[in-house]
N, C-alpha and C. Protein backbone atom coordinates (compact mmCIF):
# COMPACT_ATOMS: atom_id res chain seq x y z
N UNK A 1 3.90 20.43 23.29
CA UNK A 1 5.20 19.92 23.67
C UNK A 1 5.22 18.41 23.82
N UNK A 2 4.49 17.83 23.43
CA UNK A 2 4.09 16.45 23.60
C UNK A 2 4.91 15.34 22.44
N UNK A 3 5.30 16.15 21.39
CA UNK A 3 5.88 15.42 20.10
C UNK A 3 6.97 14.83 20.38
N UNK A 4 8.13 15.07 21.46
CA UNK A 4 8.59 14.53 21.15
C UNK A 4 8.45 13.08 21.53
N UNK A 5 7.45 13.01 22.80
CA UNK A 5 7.09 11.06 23.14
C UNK A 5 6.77 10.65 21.85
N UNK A 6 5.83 11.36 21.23
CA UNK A 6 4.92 10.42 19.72
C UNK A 6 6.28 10.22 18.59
N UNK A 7 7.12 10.87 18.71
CA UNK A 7 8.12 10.99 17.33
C UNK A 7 8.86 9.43 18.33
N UNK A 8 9.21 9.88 19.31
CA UNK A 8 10.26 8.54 20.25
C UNK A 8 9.09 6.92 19.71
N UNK A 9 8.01 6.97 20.38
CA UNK A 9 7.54 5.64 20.33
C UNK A 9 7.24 5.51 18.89
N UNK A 10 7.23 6.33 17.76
CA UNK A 10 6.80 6.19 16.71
C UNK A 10 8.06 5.58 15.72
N UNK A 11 9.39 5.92 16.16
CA UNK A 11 10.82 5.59 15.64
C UNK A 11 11.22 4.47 16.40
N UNK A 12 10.85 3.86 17.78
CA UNK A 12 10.77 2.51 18.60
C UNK A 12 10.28 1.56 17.75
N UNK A 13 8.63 1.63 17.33
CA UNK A 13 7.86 0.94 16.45
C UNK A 13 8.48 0.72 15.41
N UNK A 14 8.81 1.74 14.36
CA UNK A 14 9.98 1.37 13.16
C UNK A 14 10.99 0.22 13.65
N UNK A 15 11.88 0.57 14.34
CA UNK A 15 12.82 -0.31 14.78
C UNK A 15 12.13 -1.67 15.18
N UNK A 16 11.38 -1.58 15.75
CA UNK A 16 10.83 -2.92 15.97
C UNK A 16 10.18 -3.76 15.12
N UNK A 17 9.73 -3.48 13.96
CA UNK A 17 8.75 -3.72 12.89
C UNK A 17 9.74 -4.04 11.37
N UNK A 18 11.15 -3.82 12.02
CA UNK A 18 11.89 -3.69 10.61
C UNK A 18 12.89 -4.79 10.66
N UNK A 19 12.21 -6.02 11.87
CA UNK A 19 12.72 -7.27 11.59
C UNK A 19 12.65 -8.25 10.30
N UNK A 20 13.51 -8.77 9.73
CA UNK A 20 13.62 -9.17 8.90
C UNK A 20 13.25 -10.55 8.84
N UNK A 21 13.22 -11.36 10.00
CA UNK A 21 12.84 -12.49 9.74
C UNK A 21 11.14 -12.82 10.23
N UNK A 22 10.74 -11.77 10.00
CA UNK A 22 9.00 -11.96 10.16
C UNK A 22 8.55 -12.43 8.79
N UNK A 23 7.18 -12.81 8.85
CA UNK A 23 6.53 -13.30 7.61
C UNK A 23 6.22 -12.08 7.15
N UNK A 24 5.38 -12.85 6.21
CA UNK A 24 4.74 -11.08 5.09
C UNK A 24 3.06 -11.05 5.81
N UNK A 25 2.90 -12.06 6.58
CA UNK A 25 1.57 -11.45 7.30
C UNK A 25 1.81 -10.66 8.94
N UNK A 26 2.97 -11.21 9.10
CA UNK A 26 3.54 -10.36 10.59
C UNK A 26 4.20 -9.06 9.78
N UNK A 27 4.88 -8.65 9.13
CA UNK A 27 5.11 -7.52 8.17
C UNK A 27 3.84 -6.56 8.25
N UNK A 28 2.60 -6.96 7.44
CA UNK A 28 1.70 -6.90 6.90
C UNK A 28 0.90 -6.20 8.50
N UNK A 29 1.01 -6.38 9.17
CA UNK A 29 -0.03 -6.86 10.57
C UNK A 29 1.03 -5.50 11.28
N UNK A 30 2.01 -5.46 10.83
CA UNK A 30 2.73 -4.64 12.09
C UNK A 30 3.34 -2.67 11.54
N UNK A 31 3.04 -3.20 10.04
CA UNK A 31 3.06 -1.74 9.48
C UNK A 31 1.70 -0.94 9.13
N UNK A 32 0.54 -1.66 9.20
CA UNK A 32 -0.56 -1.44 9.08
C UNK A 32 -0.95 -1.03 10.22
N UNK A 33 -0.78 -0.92 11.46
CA UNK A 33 -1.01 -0.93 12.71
C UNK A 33 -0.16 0.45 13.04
N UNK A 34 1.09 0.42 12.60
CA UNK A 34 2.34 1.62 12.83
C UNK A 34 0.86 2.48 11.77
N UNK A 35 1.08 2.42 10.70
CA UNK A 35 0.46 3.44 9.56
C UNK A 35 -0.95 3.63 10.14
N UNK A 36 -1.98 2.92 10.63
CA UNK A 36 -3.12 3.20 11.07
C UNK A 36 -3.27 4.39 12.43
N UNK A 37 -2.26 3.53 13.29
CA UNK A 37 -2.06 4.76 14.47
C UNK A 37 -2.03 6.15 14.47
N UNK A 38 -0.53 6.24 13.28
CA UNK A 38 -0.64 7.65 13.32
C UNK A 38 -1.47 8.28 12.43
N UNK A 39 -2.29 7.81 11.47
CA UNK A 39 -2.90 8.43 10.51
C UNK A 39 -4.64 8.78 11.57
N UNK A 40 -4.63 7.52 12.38
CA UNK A 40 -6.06 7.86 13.62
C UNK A 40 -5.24 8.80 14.57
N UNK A 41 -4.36 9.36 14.93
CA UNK A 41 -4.05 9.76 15.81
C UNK A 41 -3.91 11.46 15.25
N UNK A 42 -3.49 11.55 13.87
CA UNK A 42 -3.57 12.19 13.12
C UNK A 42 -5.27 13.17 12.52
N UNK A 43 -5.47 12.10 12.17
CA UNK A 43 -6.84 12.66 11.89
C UNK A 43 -8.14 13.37 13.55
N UNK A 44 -7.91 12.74 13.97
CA UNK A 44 -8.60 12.76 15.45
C UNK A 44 -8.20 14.13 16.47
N UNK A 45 -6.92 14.56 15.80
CA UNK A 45 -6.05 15.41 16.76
C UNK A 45 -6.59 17.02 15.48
N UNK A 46 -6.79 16.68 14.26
CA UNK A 46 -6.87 17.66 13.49
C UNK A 46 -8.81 18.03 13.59
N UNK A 47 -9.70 16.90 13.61
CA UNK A 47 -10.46 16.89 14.17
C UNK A 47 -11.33 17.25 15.60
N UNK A 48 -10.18 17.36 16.72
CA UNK A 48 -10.49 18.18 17.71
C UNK A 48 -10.95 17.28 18.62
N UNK A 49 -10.39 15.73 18.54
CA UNK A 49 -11.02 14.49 19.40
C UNK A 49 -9.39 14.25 19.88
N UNK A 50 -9.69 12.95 21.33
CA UNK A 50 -8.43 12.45 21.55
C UNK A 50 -7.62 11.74 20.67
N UNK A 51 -6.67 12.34 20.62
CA UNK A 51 -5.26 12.22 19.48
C UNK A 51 -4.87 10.19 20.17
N UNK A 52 -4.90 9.79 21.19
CA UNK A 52 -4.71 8.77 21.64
C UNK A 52 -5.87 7.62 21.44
N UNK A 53 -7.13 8.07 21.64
CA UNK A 53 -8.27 7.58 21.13
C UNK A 53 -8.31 6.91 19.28
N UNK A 54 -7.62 8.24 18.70
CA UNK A 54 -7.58 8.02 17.07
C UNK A 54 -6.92 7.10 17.36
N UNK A 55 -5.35 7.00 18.03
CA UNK A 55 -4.58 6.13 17.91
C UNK A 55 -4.58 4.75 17.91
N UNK A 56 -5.25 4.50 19.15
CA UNK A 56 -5.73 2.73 19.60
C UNK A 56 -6.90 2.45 17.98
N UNK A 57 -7.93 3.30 17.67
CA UNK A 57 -8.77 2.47 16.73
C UNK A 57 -8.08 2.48 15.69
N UNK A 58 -7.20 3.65 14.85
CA UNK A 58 -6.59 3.47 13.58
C UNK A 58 -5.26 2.07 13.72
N UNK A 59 -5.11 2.00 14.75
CA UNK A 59 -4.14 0.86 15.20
C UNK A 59 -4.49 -0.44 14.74
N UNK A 60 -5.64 -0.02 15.25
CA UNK A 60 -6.55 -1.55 15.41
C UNK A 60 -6.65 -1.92 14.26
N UNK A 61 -7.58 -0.93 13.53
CA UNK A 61 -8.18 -1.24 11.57
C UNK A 61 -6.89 -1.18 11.02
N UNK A 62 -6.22 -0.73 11.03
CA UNK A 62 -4.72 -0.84 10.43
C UNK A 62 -3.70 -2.11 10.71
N UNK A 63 -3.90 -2.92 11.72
CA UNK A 63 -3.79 -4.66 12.07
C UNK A 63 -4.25 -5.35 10.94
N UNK A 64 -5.83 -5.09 11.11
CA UNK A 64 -6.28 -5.95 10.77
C UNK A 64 -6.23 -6.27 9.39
N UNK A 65 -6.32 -4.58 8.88
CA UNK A 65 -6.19 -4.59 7.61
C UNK A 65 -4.74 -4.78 6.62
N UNK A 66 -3.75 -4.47 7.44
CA UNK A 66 -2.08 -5.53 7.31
C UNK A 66 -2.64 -6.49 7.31
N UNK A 67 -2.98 -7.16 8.42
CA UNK A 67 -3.16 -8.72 8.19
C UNK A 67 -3.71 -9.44 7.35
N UNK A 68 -5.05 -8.74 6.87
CA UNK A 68 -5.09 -9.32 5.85
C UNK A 68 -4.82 -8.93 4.51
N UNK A 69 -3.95 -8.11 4.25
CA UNK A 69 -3.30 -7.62 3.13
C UNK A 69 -2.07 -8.54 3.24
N UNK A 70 -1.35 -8.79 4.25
CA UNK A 70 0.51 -9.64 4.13
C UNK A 70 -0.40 -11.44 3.91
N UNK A 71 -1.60 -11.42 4.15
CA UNK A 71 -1.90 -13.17 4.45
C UNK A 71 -1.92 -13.37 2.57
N UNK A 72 -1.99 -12.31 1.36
CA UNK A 72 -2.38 -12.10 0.45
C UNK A 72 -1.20 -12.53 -0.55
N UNK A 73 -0.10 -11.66 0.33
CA UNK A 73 1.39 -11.85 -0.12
C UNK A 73 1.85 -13.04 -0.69
């Protein structure tokens, strides 16, 4: 019963990330981070580990790796 917080902060993040006057490395940095989360939060939860745990590290590698994918742009 927990989905619906993750669906709420996960449609917050959209909204927040779908500013238009960011660069393509703040772009880059802030959808990589949205996409890393849930895909660690994802994998981790299907895996049988903390679903929140996946979250913070796929977050993280998913920053970094926006960032330096939008610095490319």
């Amino acid at each position: 019963m927990k989905r619906p917080g993750w669906i709420g902060s996960i449609s917050a993040l959209i909204v927040v990330i779908g500013c238009t006057d960011m660069t393509p490395r703040q772009q880059g940095t802030g959808s990589g981070a949205a996409i890393g989360a849930a895909g660690g939060a994802g994998i981790a939860a299907i895996a049988g580990g903390n679903a929140w745990t996946g979250a913070i590290v796929g977050g993280a590698a998913g920053a970094v790796a926006g960032n330096i994918r939008g610095g490319h742009q």
